[in-house]
N, C-alpha and C. Protein backbone atom coordinates (compact mmCIF):
# COMPACT_ATOMS: atom_id res chain seq x y z
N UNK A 1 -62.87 -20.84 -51.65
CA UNK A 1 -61.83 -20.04 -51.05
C UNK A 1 -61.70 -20.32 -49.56
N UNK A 2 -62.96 -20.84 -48.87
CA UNK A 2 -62.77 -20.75 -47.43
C UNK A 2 -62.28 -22.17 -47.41
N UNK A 3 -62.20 -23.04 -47.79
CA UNK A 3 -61.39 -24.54 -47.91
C UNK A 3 -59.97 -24.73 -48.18
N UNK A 4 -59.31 -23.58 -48.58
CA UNK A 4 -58.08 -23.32 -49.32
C UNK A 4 -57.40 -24.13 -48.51
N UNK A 5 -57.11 -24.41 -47.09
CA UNK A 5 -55.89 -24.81 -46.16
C UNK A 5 -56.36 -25.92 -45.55
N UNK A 6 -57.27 -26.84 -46.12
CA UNK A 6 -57.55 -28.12 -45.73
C UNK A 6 -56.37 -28.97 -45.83
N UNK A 7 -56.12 -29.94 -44.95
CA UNK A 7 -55.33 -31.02 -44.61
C UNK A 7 -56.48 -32.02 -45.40
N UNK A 8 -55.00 -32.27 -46.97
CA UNK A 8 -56.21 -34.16 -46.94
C UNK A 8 -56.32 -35.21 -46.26
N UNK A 9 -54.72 -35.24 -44.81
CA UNK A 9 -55.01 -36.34 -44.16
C UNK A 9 -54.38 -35.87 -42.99
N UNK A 10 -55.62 -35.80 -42.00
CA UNK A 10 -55.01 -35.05 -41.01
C UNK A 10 -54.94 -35.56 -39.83
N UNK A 11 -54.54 -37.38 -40.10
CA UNK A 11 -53.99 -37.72 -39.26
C UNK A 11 -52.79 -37.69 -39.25
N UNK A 12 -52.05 -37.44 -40.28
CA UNK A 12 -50.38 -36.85 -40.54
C UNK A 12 -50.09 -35.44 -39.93
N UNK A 13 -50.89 -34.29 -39.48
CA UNK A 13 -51.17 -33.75 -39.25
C UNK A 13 -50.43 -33.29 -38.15
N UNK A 14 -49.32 -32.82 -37.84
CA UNK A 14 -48.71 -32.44 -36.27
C UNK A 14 -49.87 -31.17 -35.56
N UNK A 15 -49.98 -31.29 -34.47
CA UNK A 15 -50.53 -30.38 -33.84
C UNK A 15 -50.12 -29.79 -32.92
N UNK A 16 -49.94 -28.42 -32.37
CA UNK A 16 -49.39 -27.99 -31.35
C UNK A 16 -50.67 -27.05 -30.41
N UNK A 17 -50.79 -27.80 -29.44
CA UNK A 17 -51.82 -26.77 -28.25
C UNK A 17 -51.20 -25.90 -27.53
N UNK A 18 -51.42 -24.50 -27.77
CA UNK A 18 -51.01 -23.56 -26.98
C UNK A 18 -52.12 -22.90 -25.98
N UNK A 19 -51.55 -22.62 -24.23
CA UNK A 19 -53.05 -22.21 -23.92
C UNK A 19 -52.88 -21.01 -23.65
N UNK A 20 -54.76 -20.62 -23.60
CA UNK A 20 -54.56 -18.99 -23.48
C UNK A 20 -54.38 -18.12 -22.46
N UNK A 21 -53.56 -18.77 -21.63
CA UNK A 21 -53.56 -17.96 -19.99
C UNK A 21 -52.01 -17.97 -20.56
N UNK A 22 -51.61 -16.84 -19.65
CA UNK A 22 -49.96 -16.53 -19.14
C UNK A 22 -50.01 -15.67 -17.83
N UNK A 23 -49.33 -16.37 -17.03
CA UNK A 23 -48.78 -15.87 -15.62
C UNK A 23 -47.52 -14.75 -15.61
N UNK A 24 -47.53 -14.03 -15.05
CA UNK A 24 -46.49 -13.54 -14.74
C UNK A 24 -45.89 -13.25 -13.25
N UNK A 25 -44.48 -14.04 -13.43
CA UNK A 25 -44.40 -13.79 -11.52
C UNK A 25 -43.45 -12.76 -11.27
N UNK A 26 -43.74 -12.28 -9.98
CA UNK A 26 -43.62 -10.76 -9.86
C UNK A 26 -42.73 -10.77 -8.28
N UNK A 27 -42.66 -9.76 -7.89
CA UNK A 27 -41.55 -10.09 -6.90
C UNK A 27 -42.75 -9.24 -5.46
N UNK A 28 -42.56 -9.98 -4.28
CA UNK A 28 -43.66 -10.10 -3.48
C UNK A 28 -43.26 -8.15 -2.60
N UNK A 29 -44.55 -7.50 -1.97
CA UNK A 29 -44.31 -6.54 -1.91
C UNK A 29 -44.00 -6.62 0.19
N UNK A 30 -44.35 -7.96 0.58
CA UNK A 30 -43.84 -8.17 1.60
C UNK A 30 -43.37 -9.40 1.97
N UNK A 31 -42.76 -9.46 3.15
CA UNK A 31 -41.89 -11.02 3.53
C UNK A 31 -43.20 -12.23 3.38
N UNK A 32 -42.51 -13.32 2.58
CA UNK A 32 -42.98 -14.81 1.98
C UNK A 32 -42.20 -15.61 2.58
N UNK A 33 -42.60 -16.58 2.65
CA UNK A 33 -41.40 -17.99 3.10
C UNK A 33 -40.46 -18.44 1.27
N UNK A 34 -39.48 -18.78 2.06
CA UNK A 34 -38.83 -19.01 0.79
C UNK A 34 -39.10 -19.88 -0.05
N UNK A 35 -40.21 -20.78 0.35
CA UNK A 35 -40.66 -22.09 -0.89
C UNK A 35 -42.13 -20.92 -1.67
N UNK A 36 -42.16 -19.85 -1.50
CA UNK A 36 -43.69 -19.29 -2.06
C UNK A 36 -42.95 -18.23 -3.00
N UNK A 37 -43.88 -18.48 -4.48
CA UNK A 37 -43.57 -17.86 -5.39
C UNK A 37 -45.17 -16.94 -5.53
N UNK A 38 -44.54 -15.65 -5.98
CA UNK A 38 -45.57 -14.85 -6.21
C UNK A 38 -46.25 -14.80 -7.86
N UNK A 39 -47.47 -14.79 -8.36
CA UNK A 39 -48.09 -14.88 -9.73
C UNK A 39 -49.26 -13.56 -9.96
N UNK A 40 -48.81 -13.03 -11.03
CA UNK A 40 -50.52 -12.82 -11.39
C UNK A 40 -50.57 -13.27 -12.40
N UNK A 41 -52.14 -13.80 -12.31
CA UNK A 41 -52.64 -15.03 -12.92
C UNK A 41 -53.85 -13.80 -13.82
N UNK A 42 -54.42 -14.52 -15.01
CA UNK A 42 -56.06 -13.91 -15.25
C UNK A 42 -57.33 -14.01 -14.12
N UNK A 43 -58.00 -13.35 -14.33
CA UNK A 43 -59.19 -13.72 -13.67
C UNK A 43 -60.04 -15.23 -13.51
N UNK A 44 -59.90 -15.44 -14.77
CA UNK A 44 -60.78 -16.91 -14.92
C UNK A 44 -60.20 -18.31 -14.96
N UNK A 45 -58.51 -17.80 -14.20
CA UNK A 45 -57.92 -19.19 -13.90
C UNK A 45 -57.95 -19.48 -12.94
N UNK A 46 -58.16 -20.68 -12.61
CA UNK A 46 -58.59 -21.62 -10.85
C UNK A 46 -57.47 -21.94 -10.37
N UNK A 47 -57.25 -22.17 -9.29
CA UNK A 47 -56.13 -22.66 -8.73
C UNK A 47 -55.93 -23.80 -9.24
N UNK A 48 -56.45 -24.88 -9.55
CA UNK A 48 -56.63 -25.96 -10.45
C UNK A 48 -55.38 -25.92 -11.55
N UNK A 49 -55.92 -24.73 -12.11
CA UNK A 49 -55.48 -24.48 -13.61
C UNK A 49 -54.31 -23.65 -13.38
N UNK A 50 -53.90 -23.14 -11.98
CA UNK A 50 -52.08 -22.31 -12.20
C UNK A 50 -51.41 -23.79 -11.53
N UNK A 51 -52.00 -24.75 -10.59
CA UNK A 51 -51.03 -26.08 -10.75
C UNK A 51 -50.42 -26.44 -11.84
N UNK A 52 -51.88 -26.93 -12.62
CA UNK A 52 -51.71 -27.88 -13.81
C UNK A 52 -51.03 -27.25 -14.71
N UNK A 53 -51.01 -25.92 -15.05
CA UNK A 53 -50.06 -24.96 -15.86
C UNK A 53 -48.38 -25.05 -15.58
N UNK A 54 -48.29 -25.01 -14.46
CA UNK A 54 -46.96 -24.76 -13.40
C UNK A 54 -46.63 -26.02 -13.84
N UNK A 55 -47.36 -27.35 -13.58
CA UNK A 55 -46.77 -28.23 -13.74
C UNK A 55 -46.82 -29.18 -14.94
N UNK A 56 -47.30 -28.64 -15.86
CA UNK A 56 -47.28 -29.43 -17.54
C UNK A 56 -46.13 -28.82 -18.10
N UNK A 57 -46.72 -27.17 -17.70
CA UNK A 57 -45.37 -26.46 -18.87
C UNK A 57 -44.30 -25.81 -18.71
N UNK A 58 -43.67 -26.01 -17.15
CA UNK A 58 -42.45 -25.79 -16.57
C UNK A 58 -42.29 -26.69 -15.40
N UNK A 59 -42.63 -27.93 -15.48
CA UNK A 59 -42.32 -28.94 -14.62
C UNK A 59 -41.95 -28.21 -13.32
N UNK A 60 -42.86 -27.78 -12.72
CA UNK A 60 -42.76 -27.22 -11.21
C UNK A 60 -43.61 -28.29 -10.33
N UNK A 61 -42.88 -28.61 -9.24
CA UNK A 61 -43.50 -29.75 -7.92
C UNK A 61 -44.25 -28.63 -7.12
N UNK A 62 -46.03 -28.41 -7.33
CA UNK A 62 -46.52 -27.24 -6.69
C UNK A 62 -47.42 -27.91 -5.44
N UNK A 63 -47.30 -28.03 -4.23
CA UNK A 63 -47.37 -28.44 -2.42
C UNK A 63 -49.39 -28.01 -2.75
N UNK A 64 -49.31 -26.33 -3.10
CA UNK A 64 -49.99 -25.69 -2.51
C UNK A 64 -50.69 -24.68 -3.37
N UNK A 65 -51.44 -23.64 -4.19
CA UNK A 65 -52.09 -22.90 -4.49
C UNK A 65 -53.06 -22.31 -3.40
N UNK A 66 -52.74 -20.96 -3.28
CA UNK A 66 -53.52 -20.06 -2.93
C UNK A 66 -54.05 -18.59 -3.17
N UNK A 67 -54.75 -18.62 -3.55
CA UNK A 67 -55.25 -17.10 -4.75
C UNK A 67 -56.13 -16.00 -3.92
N UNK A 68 -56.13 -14.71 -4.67
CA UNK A 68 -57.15 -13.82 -3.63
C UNK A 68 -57.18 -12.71 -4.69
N UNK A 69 -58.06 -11.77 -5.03
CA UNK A 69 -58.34 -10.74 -6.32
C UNK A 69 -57.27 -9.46 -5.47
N UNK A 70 -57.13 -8.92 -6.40
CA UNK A 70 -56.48 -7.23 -5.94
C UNK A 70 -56.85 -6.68 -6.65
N UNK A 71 -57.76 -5.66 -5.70
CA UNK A 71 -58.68 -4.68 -6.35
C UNK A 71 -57.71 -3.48 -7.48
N UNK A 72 -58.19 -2.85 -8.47
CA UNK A 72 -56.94 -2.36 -9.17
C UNK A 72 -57.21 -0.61 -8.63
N UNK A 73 -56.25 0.25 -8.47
CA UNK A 73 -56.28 1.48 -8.17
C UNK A 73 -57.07 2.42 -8.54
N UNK A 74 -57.33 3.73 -7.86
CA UNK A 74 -58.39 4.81 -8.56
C UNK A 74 -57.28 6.01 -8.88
N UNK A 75 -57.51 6.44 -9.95
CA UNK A 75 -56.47 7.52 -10.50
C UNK A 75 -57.39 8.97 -10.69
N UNK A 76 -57.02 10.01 -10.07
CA UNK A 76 -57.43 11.14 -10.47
C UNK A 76 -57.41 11.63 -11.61
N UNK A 77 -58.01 12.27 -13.04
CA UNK A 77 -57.20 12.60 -13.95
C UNK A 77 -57.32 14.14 -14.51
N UNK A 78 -56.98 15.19 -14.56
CA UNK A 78 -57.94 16.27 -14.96
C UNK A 78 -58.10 16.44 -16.50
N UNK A 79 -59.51 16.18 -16.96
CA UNK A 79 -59.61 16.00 -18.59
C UNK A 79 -60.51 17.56 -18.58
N UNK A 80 -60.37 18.06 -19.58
CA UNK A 80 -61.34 19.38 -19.99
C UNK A 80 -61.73 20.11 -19.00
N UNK A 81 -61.00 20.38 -17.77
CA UNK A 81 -61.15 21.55 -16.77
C UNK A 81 -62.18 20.30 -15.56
N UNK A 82 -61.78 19.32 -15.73
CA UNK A 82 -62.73 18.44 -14.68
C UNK A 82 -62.28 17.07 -14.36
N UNK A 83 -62.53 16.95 -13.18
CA UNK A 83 -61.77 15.86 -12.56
C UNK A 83 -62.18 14.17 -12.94
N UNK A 84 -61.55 13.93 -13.46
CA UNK A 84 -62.85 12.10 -14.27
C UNK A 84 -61.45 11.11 -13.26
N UNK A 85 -62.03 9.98 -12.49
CA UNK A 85 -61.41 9.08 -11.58
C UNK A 85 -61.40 7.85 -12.88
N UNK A 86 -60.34 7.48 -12.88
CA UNK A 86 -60.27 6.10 -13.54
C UNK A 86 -59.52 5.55 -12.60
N UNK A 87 -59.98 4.17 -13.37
CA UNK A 87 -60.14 2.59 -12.10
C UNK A 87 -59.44 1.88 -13.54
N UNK A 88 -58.06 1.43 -12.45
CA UNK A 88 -57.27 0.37 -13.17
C UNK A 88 -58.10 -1.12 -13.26
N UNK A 89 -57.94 -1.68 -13.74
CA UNK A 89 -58.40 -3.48 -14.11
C UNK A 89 -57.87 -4.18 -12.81
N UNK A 90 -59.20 -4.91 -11.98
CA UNK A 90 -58.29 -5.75 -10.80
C UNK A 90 -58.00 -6.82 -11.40
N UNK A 91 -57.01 -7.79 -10.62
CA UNK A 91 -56.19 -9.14 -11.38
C UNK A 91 -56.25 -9.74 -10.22
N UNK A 92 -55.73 -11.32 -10.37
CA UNK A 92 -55.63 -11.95 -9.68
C UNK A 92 -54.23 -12.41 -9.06
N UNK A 93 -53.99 -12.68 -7.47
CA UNK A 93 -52.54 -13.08 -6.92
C UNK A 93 -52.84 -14.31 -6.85
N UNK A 94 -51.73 -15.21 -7.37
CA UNK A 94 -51.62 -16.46 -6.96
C UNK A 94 -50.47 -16.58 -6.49
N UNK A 95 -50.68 -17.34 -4.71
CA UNK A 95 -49.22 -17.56 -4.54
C UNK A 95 -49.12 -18.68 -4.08
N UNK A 96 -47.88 -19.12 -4.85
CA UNK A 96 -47.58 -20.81 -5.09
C UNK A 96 -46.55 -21.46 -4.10
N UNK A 97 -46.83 -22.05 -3.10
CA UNK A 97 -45.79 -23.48 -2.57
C UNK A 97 -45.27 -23.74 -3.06
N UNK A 98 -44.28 -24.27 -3.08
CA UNK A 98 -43.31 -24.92 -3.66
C UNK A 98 -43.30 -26.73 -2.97
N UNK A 99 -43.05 -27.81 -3.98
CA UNK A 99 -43.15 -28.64 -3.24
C UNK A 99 -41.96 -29.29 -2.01
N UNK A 100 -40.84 -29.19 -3.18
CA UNK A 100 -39.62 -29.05 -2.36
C UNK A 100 -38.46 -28.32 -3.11
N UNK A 101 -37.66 -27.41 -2.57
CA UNK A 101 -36.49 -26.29 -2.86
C UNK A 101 -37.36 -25.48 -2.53
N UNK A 102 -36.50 -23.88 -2.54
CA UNK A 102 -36.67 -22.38 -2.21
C UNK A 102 -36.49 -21.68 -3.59
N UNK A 103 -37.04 -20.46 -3.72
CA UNK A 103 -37.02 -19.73 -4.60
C UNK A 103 -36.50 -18.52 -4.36
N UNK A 104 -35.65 -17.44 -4.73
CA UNK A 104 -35.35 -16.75 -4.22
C UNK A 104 -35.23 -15.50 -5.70
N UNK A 105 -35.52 -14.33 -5.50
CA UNK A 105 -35.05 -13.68 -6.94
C UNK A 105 -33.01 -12.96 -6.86
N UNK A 106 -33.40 -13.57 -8.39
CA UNK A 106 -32.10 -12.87 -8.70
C UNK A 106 -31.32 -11.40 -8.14
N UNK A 107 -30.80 -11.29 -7.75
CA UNK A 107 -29.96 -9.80 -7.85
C UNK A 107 -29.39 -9.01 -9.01
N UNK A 108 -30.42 -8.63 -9.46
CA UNK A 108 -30.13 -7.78 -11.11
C UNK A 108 -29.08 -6.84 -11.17
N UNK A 109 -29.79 -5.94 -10.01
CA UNK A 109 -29.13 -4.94 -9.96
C UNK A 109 -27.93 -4.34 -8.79
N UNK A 110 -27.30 -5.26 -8.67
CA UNK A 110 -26.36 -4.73 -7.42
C UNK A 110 -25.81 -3.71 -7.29
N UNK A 111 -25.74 -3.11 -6.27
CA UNK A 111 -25.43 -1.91 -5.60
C UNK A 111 -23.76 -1.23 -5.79
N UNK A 112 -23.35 -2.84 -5.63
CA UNK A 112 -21.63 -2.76 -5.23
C UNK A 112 -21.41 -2.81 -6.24
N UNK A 113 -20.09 -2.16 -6.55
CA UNK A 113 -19.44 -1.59 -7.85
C UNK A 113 -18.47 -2.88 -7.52
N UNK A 114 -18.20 -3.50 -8.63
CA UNK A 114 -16.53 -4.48 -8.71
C UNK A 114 -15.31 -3.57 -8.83
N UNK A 115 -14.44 -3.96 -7.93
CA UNK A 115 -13.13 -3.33 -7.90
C UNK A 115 -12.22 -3.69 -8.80
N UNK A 116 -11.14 -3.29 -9.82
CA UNK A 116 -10.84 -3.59 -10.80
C UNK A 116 -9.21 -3.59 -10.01
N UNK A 117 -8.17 -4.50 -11.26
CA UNK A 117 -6.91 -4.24 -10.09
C UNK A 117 -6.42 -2.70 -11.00
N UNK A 118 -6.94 -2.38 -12.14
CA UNK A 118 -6.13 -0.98 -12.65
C UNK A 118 -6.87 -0.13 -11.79
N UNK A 119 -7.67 0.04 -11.52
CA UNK A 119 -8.17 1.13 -10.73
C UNK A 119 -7.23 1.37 -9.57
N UNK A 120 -6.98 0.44 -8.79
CA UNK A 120 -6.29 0.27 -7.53
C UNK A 120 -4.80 0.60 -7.85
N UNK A 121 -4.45 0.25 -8.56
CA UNK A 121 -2.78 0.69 -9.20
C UNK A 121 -2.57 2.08 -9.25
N UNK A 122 -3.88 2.72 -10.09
CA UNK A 122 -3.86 4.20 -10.77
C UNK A 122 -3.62 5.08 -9.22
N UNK A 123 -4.79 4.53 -8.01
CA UNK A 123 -4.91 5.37 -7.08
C UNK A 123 -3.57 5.29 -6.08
N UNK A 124 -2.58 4.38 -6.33
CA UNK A 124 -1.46 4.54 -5.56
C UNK A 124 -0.10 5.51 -6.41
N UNK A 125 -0.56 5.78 -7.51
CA UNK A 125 0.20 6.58 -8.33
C UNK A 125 0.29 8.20 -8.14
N UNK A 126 1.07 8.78 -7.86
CA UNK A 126 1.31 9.96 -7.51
C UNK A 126 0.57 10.62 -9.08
N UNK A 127 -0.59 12.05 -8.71
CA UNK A 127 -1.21 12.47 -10.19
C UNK A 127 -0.21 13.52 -9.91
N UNK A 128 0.01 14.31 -11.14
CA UNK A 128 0.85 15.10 -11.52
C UNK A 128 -0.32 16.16 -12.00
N UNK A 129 -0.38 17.39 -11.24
CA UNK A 129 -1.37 18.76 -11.54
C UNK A 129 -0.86 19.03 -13.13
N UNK A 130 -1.65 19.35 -13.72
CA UNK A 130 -1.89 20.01 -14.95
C UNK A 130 -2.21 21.20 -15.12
N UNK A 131 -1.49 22.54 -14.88
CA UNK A 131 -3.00 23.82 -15.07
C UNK A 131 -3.79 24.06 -15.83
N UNK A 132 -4.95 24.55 -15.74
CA UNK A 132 -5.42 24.75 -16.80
C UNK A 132 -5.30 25.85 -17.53
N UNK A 133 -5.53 25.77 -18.57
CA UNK A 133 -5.60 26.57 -19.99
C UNK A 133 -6.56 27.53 -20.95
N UNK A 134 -6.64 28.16 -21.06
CA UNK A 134 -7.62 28.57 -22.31
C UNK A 134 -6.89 29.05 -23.10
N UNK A 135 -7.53 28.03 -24.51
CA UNK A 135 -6.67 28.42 -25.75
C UNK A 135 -7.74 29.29 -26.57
């Protein structure tokens, strides 16, 4: 039973390597130069290993790696009439050079409303009062 999914020839065999780190980049909480992208990385990846990542599996030209831990927060909590402190998980910042271009984040959420041309039509239109009613 434990043989069930043997390959009889497994040099026919396609293989796909997936690795076990994932980065996530995050948007910086103060002013960066515009070629530096912000990461948190795992603990047990080297600067080595967010290059070679950056640059196998999203073809990024990386100048520079530079990393530093962030300690993770202390939270008050009150459990059963008593105060118990929990401590978030610290992680690691990696922040990446760029070799050449700027990075900049998107604008998701803009502020400014788009002006429509019916809107602008409606507001040059004289409104006509309605009273109100209870039926």
């Amino acid at each position: 039973m434990a043989y069930r999914h043997v390959v009889k020839r497994p040099q026919l065999q396609a293989r796909i390597f997936l690795c076990n780190w994932y980065v996530k980049i995050v948007r910086p909480g103060r002013e960066i130069p515009d070629n530096t992208v912000q990461f948190h990385v795992p603990m047990d990846m080297s600067k080595l290993d967010v290059r070679n990542y950056l640059q196998s599996i999203y073809n990024v030209d990386v100048y520079k790696v530079n990393t530093r831990i962030q300690h993770g927060k202390t939270k008050s909590i009150v459990k059963n009439d008593k105060l118990v402190k929990k401590k978030l998980p610290d992680y690691k910042v990696a922040y990446v050079v760029l070799a050449s271009g700027t990075f900049k984040f998107p604008d998701l959420f803009s502020k400014e409303e788009p002006k429509d041309d019916k809107s602008s039509k409606t507001d040059d239109m004289p409104q006509k009062s309605v009273p109100f009613r209870w039926f």
